[in-house]
Every structure is written in structure tokens, then in C-alpha cells.
Protein backbone atom coordinates (compact mmCIF):
# COMPACT_ATOMS: atom_id res chain seq x y z
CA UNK A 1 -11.42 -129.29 29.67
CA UNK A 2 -8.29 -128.51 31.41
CA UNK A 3 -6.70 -124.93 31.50
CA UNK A 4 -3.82 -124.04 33.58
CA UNK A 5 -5.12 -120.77 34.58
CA UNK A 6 -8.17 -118.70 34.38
CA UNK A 7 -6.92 -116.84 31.39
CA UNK A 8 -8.91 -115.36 27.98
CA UNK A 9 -5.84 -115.79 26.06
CA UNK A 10 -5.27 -119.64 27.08
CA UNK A 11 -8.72 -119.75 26.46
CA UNK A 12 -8.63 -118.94 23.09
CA UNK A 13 -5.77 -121.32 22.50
CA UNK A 14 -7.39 -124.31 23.68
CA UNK A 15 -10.27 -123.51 21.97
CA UNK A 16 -8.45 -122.69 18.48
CA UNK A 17 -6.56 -126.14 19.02
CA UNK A 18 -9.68 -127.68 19.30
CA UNK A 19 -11.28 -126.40 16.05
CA UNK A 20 -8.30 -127.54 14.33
CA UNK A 21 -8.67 -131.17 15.43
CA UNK A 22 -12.17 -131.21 14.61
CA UNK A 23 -10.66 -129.89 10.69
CA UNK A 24 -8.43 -132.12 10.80
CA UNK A 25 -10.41 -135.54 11.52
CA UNK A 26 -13.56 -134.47 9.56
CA UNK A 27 -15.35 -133.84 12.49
CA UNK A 28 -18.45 -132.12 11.63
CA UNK A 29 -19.76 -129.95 14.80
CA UNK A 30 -23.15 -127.95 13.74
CA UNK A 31 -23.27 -126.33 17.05
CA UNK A 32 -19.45 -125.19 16.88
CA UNK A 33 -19.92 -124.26 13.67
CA UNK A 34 -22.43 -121.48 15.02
CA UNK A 35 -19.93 -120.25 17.68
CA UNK A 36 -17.75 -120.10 15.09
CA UNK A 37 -19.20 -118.02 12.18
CA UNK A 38 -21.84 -115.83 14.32
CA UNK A 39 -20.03 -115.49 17.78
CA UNK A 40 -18.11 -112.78 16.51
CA UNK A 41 -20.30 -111.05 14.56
CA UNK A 42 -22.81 -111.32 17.47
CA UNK A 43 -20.77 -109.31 19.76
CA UNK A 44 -20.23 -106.91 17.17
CA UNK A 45 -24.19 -106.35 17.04
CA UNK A 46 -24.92 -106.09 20.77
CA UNK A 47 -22.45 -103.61 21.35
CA UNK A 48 -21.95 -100.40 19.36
CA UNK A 49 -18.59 -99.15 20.59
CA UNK A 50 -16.48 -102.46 19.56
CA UNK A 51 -13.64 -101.50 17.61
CA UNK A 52 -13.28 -104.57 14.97
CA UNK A 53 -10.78 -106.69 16.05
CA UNK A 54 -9.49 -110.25 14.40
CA UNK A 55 -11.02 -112.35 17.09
CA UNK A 56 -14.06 -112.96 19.12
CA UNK A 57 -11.11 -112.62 22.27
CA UNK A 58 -10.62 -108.67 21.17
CA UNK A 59 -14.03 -108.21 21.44
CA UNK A 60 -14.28 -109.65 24.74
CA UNK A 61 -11.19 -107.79 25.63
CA UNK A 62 -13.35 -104.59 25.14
CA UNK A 63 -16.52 -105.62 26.65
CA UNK A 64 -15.11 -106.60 30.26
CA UNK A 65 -12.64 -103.77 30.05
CA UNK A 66 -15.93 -101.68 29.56
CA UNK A 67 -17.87 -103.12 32.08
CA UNK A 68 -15.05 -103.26 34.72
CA UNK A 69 -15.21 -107.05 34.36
CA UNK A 70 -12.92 -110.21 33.86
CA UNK A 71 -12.45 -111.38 30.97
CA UNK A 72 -12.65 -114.65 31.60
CA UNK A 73 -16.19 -114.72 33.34
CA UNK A 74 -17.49 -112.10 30.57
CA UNK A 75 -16.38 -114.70 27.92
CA UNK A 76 -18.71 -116.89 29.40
CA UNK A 77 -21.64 -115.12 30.34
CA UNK A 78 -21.95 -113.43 27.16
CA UNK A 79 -21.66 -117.05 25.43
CA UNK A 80 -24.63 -118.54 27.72
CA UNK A 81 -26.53 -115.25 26.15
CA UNK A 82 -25.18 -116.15 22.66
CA UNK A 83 -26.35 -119.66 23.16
CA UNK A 84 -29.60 -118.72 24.48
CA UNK A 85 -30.04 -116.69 21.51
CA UNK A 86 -29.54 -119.15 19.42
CA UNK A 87 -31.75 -121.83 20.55
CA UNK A 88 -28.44 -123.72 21.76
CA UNK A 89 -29.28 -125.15 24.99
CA UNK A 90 -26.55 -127.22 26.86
CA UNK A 91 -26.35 -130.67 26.77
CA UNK A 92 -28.31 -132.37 29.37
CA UNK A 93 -26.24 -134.98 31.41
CA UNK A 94 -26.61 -138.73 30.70
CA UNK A 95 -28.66 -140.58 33.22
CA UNK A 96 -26.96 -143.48 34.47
């Protein structure tokens, strides 16, 4: 994955554009499918000050803004915890 900058909002993006390719080729992804239909909701339930937004970014928004944090590196922390949560573990490299 290639971003140009360290940036929630180009974050998003790329990760929108990559749902939509997955839609659009009849890719089925059960582990993106988790991120998402829960990730949002997720947040929502860890944190009782969120104001509802229309994306997990809003949310994230909040969070780091709350916790004097970057967005960016929040995003991804809280994701690892999201994972973990859901018994998604990353994906081991391939031994060569």
C-alpha cells in the first residue's frame, strides 16, 4: 500500500477505493467484511462520548482529538485492538 502522506483522510480514500474493487470483481473478503460492518459500530461501543458520525474516519477524528493523538497512528492502534478482538490475527509471512 502506497499513500502519499500520512493522512486519515487519504486513508480513508484508499481504503474506500479498495472496497469498491473488491464489489466490483466479486471479490469476497470475510475478514474485510468484519472491518467493514463492526469497525464502526465498535468504536461507537468503546467510547461513550462519540458523537455519530457517517464514517469509521469521524470517529477516529474524535478519539485522537480526545486523546491528544494523531489520527493516523490512532486509526491503527485502535484497529490492531479491533482485530484482536475479533480473533483476526495478521497474516503470517510466507516462508520462502
Amino acid at each position: 500500500m502506497y499513500l502519499s502522506e500520512k493522512n486519515i483522510k487519504i486513508l480513508e480514500s484508499f481504503i474506500t477505493g479498495y472496497y469498491l474493487c473488491e464489489g466490483l470483481n466479486a471479490i469476497p473478503s470475510e475478514k474485510d467484511d468484519i472491518f467493514r460492518e463492526k469497525f464502526y459500530y465498535w468504536l461507537i461501543e468503546q467510547f461513550d462520548f462519540l458523537q455519530t458520525t457517517h464514517t469509521w474516519r469521524g470517529l477516529i477524528e474524535q478519539i485522537a482529538k480526545f486523546e491528544n493523538r494523531d489520527e493516523f497512528d490512532c486509526f491503527f492502534d485502535y484497529l490492531k485492538l479491533f482485530k484482536k478482538n475479533h480473533g483476526i490475527e495478521p497474516a503470517e509471512p510466507e516462508q520462502t
